[in-house]
C-alpha atoms as a PDB file:
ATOM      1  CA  UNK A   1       0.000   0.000   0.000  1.00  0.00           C
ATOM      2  CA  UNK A   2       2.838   2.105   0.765  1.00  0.00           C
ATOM      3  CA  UNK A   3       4.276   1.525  -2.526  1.00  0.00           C
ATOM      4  CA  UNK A   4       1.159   2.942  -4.199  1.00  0.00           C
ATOM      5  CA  UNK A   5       1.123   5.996  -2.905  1.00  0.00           C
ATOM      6  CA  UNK A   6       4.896   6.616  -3.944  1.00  0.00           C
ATOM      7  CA  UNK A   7       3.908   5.760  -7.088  1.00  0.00           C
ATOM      8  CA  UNK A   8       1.020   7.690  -7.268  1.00  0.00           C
ATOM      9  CA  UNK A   9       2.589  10.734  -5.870  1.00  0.00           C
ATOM     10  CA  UNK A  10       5.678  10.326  -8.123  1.00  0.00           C
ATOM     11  CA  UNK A  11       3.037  10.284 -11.633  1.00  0.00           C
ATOM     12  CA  UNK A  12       1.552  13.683 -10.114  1.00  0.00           C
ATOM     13  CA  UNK A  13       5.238  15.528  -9.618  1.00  0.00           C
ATOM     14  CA  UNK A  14       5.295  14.433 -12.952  1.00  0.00           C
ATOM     15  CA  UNK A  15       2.466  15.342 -14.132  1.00  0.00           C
ATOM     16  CA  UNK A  16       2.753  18.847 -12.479  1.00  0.00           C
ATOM     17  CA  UNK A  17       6.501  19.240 -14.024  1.00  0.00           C
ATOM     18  CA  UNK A  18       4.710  18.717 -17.657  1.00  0.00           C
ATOM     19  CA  UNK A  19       2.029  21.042 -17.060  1.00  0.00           C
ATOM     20  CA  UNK A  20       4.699  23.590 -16.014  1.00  0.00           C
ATOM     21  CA  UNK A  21       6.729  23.258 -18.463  1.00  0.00           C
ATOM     22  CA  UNK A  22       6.947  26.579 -20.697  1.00  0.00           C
ATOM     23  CA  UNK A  23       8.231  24.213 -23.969  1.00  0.00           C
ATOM     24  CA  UNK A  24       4.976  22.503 -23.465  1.00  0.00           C
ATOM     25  CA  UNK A  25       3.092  25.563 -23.636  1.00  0.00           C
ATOM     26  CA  UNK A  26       4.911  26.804 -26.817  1.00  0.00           C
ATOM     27  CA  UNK A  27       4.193  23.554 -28.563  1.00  0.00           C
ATOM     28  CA  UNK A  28      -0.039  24.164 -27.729  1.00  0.00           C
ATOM     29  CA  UNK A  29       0.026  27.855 -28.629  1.00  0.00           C
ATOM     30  CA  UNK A  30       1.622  26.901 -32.009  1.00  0.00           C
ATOM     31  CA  UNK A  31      -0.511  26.454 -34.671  1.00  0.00           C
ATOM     32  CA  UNK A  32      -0.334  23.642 -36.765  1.00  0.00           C
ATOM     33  CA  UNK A  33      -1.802  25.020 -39.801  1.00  0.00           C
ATOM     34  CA  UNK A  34       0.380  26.778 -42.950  1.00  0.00           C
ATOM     35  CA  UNK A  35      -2.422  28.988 -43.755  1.00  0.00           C
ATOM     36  CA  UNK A  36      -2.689  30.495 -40.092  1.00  0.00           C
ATOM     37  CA  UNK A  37       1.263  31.766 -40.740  1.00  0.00           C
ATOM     38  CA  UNK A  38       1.793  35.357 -41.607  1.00  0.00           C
ATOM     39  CA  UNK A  39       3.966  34.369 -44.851  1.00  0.00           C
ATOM     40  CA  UNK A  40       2.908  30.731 -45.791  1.00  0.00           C
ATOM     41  CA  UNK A  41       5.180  31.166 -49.249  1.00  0.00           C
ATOM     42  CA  UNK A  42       8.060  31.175 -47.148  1.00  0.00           C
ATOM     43  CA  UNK A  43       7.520  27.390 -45.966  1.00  0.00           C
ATOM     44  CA  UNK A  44       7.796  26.446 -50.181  1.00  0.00           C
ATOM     45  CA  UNK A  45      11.286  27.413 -49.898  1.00  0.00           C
ATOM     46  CA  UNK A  46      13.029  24.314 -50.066  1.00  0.00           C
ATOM     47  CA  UNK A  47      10.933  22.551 -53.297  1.00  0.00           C
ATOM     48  CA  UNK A  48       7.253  22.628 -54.831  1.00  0.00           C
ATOM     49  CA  UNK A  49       5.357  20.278 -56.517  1.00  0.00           C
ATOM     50  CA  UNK A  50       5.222  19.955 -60.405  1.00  0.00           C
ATOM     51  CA  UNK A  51       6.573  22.670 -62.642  1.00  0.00           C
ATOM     52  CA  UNK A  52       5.370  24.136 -66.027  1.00  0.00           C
ATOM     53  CA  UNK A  53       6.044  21.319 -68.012  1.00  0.00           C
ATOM     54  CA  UNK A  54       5.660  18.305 -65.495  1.00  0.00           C
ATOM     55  CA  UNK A  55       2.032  17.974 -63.560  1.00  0.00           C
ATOM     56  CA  UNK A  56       2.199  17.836 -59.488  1.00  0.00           C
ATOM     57  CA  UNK A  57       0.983  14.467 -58.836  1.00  0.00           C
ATOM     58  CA  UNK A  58      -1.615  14.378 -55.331  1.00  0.00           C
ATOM     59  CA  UNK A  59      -2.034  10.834 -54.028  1.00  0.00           C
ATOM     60  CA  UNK A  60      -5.594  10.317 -52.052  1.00  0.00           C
ATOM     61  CA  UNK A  61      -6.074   7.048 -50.353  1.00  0.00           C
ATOM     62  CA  UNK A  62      -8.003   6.316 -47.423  1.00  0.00           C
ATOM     63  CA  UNK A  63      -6.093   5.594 -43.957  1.00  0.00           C
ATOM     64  CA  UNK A  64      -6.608   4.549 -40.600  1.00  0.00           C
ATOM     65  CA  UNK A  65      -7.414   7.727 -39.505  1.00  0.00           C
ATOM     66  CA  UNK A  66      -9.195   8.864 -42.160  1.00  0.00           C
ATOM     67  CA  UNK A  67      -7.893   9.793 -45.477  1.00  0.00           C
ATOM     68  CA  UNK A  68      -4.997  11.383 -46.995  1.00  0.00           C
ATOM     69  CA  UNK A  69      -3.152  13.728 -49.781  1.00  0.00           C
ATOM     70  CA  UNK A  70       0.209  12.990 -50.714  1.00  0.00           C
ATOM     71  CA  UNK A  71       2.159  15.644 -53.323  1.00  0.00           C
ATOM     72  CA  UNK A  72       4.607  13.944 -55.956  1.00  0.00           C
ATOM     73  CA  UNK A  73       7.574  15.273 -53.707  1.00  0.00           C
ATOM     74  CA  UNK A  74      10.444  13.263 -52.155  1.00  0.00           C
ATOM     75  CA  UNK A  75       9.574  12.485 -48.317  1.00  0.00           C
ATOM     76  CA  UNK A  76       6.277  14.284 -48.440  1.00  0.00           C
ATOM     77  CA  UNK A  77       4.028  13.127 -46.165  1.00  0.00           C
ATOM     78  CA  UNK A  78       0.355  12.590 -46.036  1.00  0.00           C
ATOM     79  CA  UNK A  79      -1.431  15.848 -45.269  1.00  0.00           C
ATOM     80  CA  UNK A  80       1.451  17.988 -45.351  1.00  0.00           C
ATOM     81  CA  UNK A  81       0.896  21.596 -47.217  1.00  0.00           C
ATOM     82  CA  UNK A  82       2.492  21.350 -50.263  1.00  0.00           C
ATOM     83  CA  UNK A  83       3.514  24.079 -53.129  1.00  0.00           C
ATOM     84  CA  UNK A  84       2.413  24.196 -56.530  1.00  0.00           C
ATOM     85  CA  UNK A  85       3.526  27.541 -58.818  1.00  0.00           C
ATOM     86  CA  UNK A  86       0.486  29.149 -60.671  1.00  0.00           C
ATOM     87  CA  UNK A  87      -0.056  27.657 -63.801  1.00  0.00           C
ATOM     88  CA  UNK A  88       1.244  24.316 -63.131  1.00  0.00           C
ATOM     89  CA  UNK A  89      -1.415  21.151 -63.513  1.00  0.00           C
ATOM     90  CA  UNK A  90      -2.707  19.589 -60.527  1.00  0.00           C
ATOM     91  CA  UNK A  91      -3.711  15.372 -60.966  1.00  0.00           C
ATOM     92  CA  UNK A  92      -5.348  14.340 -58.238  1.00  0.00           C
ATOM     93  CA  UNK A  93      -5.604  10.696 -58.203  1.00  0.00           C
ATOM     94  CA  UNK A  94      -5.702   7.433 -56.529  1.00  0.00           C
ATOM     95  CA  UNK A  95      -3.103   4.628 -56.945  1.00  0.00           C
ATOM     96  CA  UNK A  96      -5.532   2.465 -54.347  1.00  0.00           C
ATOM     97  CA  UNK A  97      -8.194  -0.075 -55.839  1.00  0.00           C
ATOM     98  CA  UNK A  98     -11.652   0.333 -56.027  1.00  0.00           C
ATOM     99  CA  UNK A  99     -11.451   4.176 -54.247  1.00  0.00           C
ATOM    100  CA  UNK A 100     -13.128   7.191 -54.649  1.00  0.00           C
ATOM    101  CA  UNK A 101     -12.374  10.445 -53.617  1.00  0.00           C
ATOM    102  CA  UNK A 102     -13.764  13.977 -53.188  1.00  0.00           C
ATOM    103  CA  UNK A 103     -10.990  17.297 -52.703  1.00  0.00           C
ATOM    104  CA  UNK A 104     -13.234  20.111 -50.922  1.00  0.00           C
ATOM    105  CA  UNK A 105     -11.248  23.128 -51.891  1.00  0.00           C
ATOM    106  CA  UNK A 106     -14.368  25.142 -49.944  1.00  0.00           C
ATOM    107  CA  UNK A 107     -16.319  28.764 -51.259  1.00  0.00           C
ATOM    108  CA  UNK A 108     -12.497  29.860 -52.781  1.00  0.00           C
ATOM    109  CA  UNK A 109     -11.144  27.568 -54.992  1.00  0.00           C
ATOM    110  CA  UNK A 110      -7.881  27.975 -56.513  1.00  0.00           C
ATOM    111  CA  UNK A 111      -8.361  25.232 -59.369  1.00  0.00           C
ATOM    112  CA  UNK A 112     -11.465  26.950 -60.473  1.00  0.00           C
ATOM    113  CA  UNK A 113     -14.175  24.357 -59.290  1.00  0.00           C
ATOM    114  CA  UNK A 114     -15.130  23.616 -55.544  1.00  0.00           C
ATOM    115  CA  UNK A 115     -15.500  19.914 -55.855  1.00  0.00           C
ATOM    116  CA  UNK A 116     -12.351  17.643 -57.240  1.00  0.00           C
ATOM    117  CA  UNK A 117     -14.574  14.165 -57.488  1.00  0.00           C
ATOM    118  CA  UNK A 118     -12.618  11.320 -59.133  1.00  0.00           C
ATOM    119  CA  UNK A 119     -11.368   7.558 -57.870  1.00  0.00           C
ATOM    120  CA  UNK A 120      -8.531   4.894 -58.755  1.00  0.00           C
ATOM    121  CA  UNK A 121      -9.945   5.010 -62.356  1.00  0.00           C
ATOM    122  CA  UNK A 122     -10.452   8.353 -62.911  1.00  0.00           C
ATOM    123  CA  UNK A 123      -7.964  11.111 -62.192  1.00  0.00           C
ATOM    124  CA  UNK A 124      -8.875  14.427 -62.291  1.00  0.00           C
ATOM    125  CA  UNK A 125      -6.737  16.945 -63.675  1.00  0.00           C
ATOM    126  CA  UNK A 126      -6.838  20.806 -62.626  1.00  0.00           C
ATOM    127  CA  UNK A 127      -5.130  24.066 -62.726  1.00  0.00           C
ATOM    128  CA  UNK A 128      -3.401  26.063 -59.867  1.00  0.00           C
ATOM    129  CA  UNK A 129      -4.692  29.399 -61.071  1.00  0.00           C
ATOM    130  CA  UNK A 130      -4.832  31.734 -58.443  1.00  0.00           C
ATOM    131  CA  UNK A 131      -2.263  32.475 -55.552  1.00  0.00           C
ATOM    132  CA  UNK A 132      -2.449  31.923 -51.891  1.00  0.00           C
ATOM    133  CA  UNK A 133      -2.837  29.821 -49.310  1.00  0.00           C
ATOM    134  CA  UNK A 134      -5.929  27.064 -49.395  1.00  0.00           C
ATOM    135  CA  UNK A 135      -7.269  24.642 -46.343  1.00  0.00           C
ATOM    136  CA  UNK A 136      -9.183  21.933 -48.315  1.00  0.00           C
ATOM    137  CA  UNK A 137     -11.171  18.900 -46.874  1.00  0.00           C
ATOM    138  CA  UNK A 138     -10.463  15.418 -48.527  1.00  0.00           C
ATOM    139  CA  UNK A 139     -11.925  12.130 -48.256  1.00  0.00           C
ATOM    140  CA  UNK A 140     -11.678   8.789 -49.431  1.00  0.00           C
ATOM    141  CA  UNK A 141     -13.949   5.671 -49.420  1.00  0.00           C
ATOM    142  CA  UNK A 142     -13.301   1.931 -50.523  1.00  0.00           C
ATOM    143  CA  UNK A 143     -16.289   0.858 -53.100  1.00  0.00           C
ATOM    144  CA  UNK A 144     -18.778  -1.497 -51.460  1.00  0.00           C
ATOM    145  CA  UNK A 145     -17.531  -1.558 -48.201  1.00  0.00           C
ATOM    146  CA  UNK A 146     -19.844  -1.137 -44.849  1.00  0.00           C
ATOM    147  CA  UNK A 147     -20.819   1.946 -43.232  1.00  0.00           C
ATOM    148  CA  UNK A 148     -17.818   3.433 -41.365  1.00  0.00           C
ATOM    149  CA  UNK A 149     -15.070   2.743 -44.340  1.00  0.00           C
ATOM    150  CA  UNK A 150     -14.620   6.215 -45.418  1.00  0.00           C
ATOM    151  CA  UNK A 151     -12.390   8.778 -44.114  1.00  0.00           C
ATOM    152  CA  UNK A 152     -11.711  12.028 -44.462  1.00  0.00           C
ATOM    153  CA  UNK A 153      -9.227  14.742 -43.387  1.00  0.00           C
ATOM    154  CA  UNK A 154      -8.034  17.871 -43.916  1.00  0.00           C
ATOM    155  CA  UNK A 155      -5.030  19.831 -45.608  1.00  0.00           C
ATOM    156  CA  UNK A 156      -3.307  22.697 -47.181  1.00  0.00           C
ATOM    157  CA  UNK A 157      -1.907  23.729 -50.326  1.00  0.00           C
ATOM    158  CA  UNK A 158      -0.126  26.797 -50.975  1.00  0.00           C
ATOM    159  CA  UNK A 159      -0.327  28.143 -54.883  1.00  0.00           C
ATOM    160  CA  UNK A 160       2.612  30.330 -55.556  1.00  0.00           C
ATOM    161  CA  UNK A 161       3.071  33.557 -57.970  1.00  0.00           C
END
């Protein structure tokens, strides 16, 4: 019994050291979102996706936490913002079986349509057109599967001058 309460005593110093920690505070009041960043360009510094004569490639597939974007770019993870320059093509597509997606780009579109609706045979192709910084809403579902097998998430692209 006396052991327990050590213990139990020890996990709240610790807990209490966490809470007081000022680098945990800095990592909650940090956003997590490129479009909330005064200057979201400057995060495209080290590569974008595509260029004028080679389309950016967008990966959607559905997950176990929902569903994901991945960008044509080396290491790029699902649901990371990505860069595209204005102009360049957009495919989004799936390389999963039997898939469909839907991109939500929201009321402000930067491909000129809201709704990106296409599946593992049918990529859609679009057009970064105008410039800024976009939150979009994607999801993914497996054809003929049960209630409960799609996913979606959310992400960011950033369209460059």
């Amino acid at each position: 019994m006396r052991t327990y309460r050590f213990f139990l005593a020890g996990c709240a110093v610790f807990a209490l050291s966490l809470a007081n920690d000022p680098m945990t505070h800095a990592q909650k009041s940090k956003s997590s979102y490129a479009c909330t960043e005064a200057k979201p360009e400057l995060l495209c510094a080290a590569s974008t996706c595509g260029s004028a004569s080679q389309p950016c490639y967008v990966d959607i597939k559905r997950t176990n936490n929902g569903a994901s974007a991945t960008p044509s770019l080396a290491g790029a993870k699902g649901n990371s913002p990505f860069c595209v320059k204005a102009g360049t093509s957009v495919v989004w597509k799936s390389d999963t079986k039997h898939q469909g997606f839907i991109i939500d780009m929201g009321p402000t579109s930067p491909f000129g349509t809201d709704d990106i609706i296409g599946g593992s045979n049918r990529s859609v192709n679009t057009v970064a057109k105008t410039p800024g910084c976009y939150k979009y809403s994607v999801g993914a579902c497996i054809s003929g599967e049960i209630y409960g097998m799609c996913g979606n998430n959310t992400a960011e692209v950033i369209i460059l001058k």
